[in-house]
N, C-alpha and C. Protein backbone atom coordinates (compact mmCIF):
# COMPACT_ATOMS: atom_id res chain seq x y z
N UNK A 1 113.89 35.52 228.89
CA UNK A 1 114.83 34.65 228.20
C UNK A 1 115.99 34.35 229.14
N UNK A 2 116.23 32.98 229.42
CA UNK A 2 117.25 32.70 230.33
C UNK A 2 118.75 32.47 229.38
N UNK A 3 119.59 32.22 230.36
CA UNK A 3 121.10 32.48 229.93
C UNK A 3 121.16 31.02 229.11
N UNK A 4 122.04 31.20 227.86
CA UNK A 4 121.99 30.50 227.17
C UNK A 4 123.37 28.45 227.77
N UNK A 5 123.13 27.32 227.42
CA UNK A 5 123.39 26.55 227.69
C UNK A 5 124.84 26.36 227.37
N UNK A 6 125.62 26.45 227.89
CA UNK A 6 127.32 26.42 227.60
C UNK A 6 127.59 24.93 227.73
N UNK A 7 128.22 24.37 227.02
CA UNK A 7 128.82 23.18 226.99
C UNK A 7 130.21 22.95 226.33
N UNK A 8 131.40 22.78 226.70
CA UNK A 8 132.50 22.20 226.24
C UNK A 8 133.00 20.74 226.32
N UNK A 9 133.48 20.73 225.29
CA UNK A 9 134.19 19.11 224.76
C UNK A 9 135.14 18.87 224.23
N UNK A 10 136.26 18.24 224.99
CA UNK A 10 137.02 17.63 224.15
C UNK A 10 137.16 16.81 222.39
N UNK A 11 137.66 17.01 221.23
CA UNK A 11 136.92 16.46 220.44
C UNK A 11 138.34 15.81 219.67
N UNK A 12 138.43 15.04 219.11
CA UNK A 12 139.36 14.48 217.86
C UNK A 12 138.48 14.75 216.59
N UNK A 13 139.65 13.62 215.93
CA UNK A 13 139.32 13.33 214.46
C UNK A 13 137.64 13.05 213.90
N UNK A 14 137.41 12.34 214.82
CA UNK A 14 135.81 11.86 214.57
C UNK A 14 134.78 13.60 214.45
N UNK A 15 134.83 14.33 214.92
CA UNK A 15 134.42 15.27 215.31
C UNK A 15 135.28 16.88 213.87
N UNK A 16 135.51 15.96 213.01
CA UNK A 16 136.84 16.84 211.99
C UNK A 16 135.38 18.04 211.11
N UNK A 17 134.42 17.23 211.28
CA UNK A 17 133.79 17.91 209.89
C UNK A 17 133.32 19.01 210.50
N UNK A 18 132.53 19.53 211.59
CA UNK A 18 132.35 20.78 212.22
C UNK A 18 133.41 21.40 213.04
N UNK A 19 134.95 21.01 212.94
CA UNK A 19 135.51 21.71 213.08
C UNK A 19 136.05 22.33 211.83
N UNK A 20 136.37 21.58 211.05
CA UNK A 20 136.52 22.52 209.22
C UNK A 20 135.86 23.31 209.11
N UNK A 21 134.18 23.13 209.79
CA UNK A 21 133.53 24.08 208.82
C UNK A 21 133.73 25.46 209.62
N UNK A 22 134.00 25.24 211.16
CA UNK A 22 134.66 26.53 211.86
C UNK A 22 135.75 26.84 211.64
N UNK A 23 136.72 26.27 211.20
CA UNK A 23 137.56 26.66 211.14
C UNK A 23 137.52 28.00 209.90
N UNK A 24 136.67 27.10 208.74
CA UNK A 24 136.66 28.20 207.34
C UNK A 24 136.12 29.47 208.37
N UNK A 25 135.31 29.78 209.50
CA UNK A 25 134.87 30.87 209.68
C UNK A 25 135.57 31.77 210.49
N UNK A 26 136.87 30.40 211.22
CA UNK A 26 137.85 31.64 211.58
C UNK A 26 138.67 32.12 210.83
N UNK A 27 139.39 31.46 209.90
CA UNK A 27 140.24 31.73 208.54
C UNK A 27 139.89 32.96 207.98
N UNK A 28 138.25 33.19 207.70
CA UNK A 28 137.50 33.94 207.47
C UNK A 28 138.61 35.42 208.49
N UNK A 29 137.85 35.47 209.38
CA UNK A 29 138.05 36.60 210.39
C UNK A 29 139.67 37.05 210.18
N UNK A 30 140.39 35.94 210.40
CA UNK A 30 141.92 36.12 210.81
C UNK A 30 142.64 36.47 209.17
N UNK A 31 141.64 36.18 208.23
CA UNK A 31 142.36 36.89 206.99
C UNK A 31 142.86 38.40 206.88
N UNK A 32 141.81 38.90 208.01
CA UNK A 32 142.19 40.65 207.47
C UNK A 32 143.04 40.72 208.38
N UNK A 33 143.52 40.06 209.34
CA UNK A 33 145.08 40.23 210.23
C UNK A 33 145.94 40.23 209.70
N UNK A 34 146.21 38.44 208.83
CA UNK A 34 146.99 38.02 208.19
C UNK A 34 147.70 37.87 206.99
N UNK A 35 146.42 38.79 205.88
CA UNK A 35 146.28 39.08 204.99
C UNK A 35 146.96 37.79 204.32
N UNK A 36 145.91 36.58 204.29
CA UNK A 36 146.35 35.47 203.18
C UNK A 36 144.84 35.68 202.58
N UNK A 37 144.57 34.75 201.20
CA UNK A 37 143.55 34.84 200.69
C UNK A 37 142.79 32.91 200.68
N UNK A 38 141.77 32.92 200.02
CA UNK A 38 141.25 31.39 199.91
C UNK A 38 142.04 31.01 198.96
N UNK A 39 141.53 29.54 198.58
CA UNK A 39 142.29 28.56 197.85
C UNK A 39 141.45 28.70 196.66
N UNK A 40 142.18 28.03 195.52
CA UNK A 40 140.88 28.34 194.00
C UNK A 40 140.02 27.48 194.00
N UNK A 41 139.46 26.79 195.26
CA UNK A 41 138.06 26.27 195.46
C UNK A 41 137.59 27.00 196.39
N UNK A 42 138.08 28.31 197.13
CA UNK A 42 137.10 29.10 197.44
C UNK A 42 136.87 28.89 199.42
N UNK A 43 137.83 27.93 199.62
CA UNK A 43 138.27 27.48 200.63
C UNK A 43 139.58 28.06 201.43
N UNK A 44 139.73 27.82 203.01
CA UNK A 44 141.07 28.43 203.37
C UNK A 44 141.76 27.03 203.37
N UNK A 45 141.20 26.33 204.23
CA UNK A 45 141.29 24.76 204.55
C UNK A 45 143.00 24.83 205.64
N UNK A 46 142.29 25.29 206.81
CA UNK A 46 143.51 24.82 208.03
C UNK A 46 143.89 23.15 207.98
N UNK A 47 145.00 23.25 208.49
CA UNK A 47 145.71 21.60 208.08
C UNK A 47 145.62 21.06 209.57
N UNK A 48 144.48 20.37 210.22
CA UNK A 48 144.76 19.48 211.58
C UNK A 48 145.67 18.64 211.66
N UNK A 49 145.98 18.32 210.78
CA UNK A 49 146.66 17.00 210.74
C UNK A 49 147.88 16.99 211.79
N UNK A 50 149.32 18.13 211.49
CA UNK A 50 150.01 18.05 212.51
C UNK A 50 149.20 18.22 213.91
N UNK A 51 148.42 19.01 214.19
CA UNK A 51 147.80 18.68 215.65
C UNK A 51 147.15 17.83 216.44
N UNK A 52 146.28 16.84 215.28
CA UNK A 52 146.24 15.49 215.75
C UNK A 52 147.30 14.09 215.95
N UNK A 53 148.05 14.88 215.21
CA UNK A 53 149.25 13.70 215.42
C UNK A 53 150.25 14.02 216.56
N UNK A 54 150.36 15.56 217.10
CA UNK A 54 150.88 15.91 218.16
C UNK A 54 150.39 15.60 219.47
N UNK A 55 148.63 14.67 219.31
CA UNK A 55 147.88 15.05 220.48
C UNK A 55 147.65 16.20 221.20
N UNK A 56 147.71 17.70 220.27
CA UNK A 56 146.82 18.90 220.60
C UNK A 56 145.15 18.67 221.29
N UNK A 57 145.22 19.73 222.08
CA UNK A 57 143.90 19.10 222.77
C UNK A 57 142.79 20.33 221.59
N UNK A 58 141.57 19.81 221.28
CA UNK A 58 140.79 20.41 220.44
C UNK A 58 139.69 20.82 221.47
N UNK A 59 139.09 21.95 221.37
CA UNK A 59 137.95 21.37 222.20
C UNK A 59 136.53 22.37 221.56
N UNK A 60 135.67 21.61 221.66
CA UNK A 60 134.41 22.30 221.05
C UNK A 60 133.67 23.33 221.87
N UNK A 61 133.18 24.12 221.36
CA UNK A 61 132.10 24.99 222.50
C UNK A 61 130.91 24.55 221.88
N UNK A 62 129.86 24.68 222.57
CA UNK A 62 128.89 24.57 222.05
C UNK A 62 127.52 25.53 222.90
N UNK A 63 126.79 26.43 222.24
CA UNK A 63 125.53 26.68 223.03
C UNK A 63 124.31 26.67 222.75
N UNK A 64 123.22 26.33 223.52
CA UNK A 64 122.37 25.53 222.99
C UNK A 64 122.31 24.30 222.05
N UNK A 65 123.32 23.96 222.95
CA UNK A 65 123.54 22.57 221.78
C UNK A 65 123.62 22.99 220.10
N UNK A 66 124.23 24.37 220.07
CA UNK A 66 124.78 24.13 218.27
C UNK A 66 126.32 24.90 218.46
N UNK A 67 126.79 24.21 217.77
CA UNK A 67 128.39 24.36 217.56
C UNK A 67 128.79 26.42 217.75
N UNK A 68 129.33 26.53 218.51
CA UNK A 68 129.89 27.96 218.46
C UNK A 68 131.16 28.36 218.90
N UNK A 69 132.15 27.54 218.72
CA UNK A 69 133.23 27.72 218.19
C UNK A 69 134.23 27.17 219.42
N UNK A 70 135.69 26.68 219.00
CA UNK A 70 136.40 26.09 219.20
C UNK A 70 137.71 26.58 220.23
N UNK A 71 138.52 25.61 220.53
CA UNK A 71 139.76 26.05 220.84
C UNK A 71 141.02 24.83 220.81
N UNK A 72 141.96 25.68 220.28
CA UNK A 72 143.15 24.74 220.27
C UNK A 72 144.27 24.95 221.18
N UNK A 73 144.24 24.02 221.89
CA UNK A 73 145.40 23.85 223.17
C UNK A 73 146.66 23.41 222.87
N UNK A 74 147.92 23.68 222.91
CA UNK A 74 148.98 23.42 222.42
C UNK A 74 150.05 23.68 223.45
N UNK A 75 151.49 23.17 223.13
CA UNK A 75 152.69 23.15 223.98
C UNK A 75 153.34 23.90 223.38
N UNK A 76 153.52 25.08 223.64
CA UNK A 76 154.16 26.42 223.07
C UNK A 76 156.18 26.31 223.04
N UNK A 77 156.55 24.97 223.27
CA UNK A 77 157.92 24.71 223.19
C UNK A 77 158.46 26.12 222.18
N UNK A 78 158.27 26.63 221.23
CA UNK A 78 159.02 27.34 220.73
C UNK A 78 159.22 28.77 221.18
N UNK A 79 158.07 29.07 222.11
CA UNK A 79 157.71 30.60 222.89
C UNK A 79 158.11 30.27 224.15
N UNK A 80 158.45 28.95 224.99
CA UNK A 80 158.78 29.32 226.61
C UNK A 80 159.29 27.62 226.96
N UNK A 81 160.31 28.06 227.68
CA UNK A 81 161.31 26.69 228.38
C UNK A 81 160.94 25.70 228.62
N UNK A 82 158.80 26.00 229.46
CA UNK A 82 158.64 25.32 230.60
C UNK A 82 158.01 23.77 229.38
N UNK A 83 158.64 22.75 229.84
CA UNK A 83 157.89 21.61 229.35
C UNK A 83 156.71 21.33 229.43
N UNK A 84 156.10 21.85 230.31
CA UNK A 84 154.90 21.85 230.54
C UNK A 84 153.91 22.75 230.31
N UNK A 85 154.56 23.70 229.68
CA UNK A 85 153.51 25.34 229.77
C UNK A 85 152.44 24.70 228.36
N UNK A 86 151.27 25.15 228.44
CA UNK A 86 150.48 25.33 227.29
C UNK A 86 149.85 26.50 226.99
N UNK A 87 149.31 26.61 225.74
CA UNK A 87 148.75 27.70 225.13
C UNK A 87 147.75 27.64 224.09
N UNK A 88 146.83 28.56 224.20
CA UNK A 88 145.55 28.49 223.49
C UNK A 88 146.37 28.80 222.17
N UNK A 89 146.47 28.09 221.07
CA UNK A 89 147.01 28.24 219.63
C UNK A 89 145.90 29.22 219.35
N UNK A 90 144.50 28.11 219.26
CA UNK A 90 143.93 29.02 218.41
C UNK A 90 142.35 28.85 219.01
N UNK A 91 141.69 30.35 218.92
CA UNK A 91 140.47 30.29 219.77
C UNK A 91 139.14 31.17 218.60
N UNK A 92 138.01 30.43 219.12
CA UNK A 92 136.82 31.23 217.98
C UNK A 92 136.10 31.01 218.91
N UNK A 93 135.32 32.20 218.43
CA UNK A 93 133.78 32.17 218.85
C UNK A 93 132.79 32.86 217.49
N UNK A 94 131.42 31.89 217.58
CA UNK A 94 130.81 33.01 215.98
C UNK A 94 130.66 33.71 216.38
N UNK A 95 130.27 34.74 215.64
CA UNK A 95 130.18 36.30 215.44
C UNK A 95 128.57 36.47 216.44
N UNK A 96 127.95 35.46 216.62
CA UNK A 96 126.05 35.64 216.83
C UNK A 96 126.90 35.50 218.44
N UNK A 97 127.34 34.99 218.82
CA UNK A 97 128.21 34.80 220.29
C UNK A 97 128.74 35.70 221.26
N UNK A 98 129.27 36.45 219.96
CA UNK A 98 130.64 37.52 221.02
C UNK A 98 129.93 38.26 222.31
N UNK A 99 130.65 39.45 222.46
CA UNK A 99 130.17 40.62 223.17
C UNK A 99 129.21 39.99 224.48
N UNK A 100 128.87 38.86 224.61
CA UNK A 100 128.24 38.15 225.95
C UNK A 100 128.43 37.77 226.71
N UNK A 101 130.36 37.68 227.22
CA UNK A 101 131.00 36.71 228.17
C UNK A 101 130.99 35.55 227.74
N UNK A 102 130.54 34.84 227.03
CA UNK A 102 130.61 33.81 226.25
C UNK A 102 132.12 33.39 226.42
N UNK A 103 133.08 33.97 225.54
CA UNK A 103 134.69 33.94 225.29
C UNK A 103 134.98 33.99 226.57
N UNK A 104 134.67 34.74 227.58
CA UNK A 104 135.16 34.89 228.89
C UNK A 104 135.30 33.19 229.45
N UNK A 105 133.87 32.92 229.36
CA UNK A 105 133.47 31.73 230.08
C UNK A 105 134.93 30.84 229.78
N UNK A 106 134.75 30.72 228.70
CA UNK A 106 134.89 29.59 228.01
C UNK A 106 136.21 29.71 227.90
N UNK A 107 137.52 30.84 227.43
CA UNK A 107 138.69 30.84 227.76
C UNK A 107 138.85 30.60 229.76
N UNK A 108 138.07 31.02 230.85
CA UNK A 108 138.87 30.52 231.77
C UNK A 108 137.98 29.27 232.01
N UNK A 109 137.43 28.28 231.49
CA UNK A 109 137.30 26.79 231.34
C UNK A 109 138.41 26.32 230.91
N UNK A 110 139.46 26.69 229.86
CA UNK A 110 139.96 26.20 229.62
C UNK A 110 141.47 26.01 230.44
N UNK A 111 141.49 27.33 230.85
CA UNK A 111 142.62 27.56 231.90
C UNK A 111 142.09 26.95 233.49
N UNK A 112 140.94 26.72 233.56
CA UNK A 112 140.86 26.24 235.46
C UNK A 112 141.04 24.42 234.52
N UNK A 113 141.09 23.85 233.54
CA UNK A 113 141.03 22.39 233.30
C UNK A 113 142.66 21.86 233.37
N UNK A 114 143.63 22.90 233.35
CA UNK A 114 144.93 22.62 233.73
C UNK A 114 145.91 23.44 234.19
N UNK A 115 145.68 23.60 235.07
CA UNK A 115 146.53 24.83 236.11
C UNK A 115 147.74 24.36 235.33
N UNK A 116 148.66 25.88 235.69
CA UNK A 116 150.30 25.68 235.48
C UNK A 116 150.46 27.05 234.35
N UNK A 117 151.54 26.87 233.52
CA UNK A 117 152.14 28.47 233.04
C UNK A 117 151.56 28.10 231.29
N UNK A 118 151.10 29.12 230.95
CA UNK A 118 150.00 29.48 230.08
C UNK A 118 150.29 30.90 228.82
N UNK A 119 150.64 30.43 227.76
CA UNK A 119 150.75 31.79 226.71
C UNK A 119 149.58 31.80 225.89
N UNK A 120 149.40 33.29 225.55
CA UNK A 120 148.36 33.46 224.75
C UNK A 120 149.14 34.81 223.74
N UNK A 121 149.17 34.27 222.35
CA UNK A 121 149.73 35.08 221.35
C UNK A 121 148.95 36.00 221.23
N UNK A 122 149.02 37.32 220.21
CA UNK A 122 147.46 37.21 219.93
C UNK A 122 148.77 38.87 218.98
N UNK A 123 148.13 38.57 217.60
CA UNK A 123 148.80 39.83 216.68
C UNK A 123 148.40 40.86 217.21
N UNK A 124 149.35 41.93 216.87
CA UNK A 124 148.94 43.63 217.44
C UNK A 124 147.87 43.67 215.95
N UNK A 125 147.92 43.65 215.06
CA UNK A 125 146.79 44.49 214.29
C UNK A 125 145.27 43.10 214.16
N UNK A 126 145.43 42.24 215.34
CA UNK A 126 144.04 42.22 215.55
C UNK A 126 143.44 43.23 216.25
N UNK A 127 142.82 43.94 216.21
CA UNK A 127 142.43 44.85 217.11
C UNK A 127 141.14 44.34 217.96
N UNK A 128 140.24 43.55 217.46
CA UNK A 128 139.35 43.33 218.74
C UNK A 128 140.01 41.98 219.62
N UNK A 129 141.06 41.36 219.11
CA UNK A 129 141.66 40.08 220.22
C UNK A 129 142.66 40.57 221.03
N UNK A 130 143.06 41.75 220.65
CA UNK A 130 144.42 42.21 221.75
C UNK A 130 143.66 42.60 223.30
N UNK A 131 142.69 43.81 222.94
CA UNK A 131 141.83 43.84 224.36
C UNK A 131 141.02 43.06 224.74
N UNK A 132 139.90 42.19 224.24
CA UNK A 132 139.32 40.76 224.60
C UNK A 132 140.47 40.23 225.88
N UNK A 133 142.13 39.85 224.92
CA UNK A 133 142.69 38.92 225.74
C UNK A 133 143.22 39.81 226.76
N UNK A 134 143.57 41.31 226.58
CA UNK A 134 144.25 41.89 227.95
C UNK A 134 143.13 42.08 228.87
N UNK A 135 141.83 41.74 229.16
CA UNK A 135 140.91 42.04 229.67
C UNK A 135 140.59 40.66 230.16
N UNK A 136 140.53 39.68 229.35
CA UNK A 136 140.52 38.47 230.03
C UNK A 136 141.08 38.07 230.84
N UNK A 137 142.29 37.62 230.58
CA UNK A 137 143.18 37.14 231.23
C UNK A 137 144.06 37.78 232.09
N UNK A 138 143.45 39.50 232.46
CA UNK A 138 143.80 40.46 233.73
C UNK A 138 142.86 39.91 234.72
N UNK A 139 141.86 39.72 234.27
CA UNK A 139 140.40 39.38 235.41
C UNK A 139 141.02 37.91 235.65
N UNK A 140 141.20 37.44 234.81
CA UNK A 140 141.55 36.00 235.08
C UNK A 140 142.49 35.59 236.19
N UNK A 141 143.17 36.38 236.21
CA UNK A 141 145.09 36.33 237.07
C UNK A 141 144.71 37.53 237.95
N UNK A 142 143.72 38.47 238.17
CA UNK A 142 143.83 39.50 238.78
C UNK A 142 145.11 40.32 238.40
N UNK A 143 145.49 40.31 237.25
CA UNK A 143 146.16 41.47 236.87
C UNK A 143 147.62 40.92 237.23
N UNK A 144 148.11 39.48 237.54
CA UNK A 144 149.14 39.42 238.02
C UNK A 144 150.07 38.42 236.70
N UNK A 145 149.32 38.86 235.80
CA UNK A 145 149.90 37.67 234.03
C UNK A 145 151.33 38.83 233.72
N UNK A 146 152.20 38.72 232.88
CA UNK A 146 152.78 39.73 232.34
C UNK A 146 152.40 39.60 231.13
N UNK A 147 152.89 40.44 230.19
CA UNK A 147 152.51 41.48 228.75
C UNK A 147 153.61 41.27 228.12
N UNK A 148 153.91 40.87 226.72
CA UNK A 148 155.12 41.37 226.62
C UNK A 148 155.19 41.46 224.66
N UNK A 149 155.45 42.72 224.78
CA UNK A 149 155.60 42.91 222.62
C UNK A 149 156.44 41.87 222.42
N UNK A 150 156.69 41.31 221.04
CA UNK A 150 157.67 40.97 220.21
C UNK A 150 157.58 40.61 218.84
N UNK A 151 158.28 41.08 218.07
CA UNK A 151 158.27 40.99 216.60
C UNK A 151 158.68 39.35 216.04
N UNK A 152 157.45 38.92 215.39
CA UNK A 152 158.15 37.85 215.02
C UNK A 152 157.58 37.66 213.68
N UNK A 153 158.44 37.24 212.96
CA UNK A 153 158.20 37.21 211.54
C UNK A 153 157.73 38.44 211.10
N UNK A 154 158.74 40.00 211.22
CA UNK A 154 158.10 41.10 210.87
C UNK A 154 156.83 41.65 211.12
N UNK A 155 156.32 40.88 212.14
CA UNK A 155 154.96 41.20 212.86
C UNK A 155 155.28 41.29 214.51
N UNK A 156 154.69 42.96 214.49
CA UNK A 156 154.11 42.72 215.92
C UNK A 156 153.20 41.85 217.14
N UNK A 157 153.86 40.58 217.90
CA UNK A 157 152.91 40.41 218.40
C UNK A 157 152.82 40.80 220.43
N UNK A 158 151.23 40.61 220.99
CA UNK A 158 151.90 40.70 222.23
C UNK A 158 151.56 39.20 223.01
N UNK A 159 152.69 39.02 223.31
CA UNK A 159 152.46 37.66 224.05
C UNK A 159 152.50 37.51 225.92
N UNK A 160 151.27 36.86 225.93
CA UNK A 160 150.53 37.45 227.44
C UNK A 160 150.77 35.97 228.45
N UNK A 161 151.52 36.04 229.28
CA UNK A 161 151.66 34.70 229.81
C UNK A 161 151.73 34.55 231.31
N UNK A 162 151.26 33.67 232.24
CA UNK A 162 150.53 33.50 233.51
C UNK A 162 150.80 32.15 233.61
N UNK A 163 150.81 31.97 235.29
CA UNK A 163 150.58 30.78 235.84
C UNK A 163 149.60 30.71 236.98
N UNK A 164 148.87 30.05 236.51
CA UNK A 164 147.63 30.04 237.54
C UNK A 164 147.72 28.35 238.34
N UNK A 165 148.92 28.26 238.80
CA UNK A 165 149.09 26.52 239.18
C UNK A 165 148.37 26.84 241.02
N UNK A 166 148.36 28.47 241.51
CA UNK A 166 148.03 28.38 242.87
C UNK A 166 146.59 29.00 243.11
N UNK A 167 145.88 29.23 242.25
CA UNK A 167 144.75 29.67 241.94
C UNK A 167 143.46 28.30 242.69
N UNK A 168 142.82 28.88 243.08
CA UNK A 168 141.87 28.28 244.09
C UNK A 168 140.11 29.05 243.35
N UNK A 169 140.32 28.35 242.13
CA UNK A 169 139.29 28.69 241.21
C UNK A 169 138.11 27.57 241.63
């Protein structure tokens, strides 16, 4: 059995209905972080709307040509000075995916598609995204990203941030 077919894409609005339906499956996951519940249709239903109107970059994964999960690229203005810095808002992979480098791949695709200074949030009581991302994005930077706790909104988070603008990826 050979290595499975990785493909990423940029996607908008046209592209909304298989990202809802991932999205319900990250909502899913990030509930026991966040401890919110569904809606009384049984739904979480994330709101794109401000991110398409911000021009957030969306982008699809896909392997073997079937949808396996997403990422949202964003301008972290409220976490760091740089006008230019971006940050993965928000990242999935399904569950049939993980544990394969898969996430590896596919988070530094997203970082070699625009060099420059880069945050990645990620809550302390996720417990499988805190090491995922300190493991990633150490290999990624060779260990040269900084780390850094901070409480926000009565939550621990650690926010991990790098510039890879001289990186010869």
């Amino acid at each position: 059995m050979g290595l499975p077919k990785i493909e990423v894409t940029r996607i908008g609005k046209s592209s909304a209905t298989v990202l809802v339906n991932l999205l319900e499956l990250y909502l899913h996951d990030m509930a026991e972080w966040f401890k919110f519940d569904i809606n009384q249709d049984g739904l979480y239903r994330y709101d794109m709307e401000p991110h398409w109107e911000k021009g957030d970059a969306t982008y699809l994964l896909l392997v073997d040509d079937i949808p396996a999960g997403f990422a949202l690229v964003a301008r972290p203005d409220e976490w760091l000075k740089d006008p230019n810095a971006l940050e993965i808002a928000e990242f999935f992979l399904v569950r049939s995916h993980r544990h394969k480098g898969i996430a590896d791949q596919f988070a530094a695709w997203l970082w070699d598609q625009q060099p420059g200074s880069w945050l990645i949030r990620v809550l302390e009581a996720n417990l499988p995204g805190v090491p995922f991302w300190r493991r990633t994005i150490s290999h990624y930077t060779n260990a040269t990203h900084k780390e850094e706790r901070r409480i926000v909104n009565d939550k621990p988070w650690y926010f991990f941030t790098f510039d890879n603008s001289d990186q010869n990826k």
